[in-house]
C-alpha atoms as a PDB file:
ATOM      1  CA  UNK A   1      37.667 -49.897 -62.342  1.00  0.00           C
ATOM      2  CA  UNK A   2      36.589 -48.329 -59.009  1.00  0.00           C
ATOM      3  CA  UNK A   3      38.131 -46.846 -56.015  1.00  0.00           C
ATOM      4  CA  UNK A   4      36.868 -46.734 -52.510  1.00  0.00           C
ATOM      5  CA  UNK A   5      37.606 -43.795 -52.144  1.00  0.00           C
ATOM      6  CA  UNK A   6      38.530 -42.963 -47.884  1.00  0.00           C
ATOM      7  CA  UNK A   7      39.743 -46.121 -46.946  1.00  0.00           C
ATOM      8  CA  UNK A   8      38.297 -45.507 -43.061  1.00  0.00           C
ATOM      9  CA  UNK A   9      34.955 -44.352 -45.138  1.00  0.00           C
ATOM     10  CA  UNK A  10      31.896 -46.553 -46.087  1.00  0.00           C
ATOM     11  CA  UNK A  11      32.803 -46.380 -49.841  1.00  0.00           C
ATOM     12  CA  UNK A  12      34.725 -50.262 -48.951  1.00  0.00           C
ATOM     13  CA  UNK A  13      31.415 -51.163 -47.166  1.00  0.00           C
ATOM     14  CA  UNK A  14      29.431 -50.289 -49.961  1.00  0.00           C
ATOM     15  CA  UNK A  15      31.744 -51.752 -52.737  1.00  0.00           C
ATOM     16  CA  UNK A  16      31.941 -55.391 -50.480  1.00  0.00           C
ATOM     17  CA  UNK A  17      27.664 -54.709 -50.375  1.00  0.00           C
ATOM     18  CA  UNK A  18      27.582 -54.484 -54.106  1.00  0.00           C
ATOM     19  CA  UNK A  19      30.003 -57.231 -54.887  1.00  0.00           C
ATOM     20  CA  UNK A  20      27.969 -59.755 -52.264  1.00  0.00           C
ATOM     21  CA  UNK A  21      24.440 -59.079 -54.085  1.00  0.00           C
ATOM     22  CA  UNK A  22      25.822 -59.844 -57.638  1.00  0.00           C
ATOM     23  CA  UNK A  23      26.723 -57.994 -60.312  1.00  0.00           C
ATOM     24  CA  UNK A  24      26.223 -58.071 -64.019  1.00  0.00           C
ATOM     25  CA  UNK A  25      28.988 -56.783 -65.340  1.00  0.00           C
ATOM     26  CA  UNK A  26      32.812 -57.328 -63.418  1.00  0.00           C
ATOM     27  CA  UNK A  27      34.029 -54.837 -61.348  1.00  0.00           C
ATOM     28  CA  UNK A  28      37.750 -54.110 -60.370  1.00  0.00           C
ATOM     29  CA  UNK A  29      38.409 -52.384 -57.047  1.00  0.00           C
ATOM     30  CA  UNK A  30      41.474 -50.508 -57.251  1.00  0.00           C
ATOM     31  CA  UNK A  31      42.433 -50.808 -53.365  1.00  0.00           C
ATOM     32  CA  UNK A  32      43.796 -52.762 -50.565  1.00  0.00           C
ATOM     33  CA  UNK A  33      43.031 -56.107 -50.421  1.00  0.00           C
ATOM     34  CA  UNK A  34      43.683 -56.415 -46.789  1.00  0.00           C
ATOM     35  CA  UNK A  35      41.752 -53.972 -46.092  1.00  0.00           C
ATOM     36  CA  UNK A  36      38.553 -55.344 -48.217  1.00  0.00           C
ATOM     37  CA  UNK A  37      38.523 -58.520 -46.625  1.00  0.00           C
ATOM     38  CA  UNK A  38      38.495 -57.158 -42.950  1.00  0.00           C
ATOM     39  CA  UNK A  39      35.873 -55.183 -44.118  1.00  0.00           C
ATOM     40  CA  UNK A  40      33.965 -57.964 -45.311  1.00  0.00           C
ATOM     41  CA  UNK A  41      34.655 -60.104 -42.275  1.00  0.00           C
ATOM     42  CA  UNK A  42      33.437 -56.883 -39.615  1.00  0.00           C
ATOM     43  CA  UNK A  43      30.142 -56.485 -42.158  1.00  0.00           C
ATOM     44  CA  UNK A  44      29.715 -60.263 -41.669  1.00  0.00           C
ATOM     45  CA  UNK A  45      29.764 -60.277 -45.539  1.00  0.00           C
ATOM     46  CA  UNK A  46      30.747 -63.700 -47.768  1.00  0.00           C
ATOM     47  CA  UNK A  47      33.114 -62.061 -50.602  1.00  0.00           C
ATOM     48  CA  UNK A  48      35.983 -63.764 -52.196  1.00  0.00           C
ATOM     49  CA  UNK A  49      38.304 -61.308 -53.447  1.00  0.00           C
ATOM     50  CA  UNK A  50      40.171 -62.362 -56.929  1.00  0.00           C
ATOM     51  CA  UNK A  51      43.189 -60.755 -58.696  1.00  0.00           C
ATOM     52  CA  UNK A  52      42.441 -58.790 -61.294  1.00  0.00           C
ATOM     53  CA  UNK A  53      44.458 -60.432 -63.735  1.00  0.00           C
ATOM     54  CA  UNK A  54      42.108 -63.423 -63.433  1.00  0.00           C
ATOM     55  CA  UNK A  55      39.162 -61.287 -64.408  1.00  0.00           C
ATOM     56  CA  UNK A  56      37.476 -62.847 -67.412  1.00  0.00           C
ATOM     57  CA  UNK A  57      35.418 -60.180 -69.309  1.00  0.00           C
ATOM     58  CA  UNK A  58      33.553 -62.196 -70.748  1.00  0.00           C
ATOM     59  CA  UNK A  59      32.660 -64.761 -68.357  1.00  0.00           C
ATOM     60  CA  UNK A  60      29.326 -64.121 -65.614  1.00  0.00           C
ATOM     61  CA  UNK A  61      30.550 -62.738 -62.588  1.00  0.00           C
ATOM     62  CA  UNK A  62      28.898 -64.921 -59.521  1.00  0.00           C
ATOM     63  CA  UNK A  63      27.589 -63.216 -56.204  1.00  0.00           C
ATOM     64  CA  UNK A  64      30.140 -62.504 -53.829  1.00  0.00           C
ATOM     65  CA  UNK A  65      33.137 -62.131 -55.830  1.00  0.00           C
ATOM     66  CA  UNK A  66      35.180 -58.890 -56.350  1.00  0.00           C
ATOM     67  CA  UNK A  67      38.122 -58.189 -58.195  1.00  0.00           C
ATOM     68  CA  UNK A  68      41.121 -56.058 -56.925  1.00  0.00           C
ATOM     69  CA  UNK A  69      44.150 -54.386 -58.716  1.00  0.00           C
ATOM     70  CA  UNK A  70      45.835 -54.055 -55.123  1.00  0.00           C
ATOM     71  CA  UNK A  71      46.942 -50.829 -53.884  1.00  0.00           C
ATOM     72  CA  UNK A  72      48.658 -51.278 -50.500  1.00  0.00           C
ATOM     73  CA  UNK A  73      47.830 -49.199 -47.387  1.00  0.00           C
ATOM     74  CA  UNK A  74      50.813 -46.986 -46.268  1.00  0.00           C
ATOM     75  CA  UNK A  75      49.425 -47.477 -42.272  1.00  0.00           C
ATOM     76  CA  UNK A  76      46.526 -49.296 -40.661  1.00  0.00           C
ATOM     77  CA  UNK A  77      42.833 -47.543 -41.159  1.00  0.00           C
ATOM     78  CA  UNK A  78      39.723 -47.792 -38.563  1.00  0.00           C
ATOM     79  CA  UNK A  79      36.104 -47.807 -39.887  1.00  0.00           C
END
């Protein structure tokens, strides 16, 4: 499991970047889900974003996909 960290930061940018390259081994994004996919959309970036309760630990993980334990924004952040 990862955080983000600041949610107006680059730490989503760079999660979304990691998650669209592939991974080996599944990562879970502790964060807002909203927030991930407007990320991805500004960044142009093709990620699907998956609950983590349908994470698989044993199965591959393909390019572009991201798990997230969501964690709800209290207000609106700007990159």
């Amino acid at each position: 499991m990862v955080t983000p960290g600041e949610p107006a930061g680059i730490g989503p940018d760079l999660l979304l970047m990691l998650a669209a390259s592939g991974m080996e081994q599944p990562v879970v994004a502790i964060a807002d889900p909203d927030l991930l996919g407007e990320r991805a959309r500004l960044l142009g970036l093709q990620v699907a974003l998956s609950d983590a309760c349908e994470l698989d630990p044993h199965a591959p993980v393909p390019a572009g996909r991201l798990f997230v334990r969501a964690a709800p924004l209290v207000r609106p952040v700007s990159p």
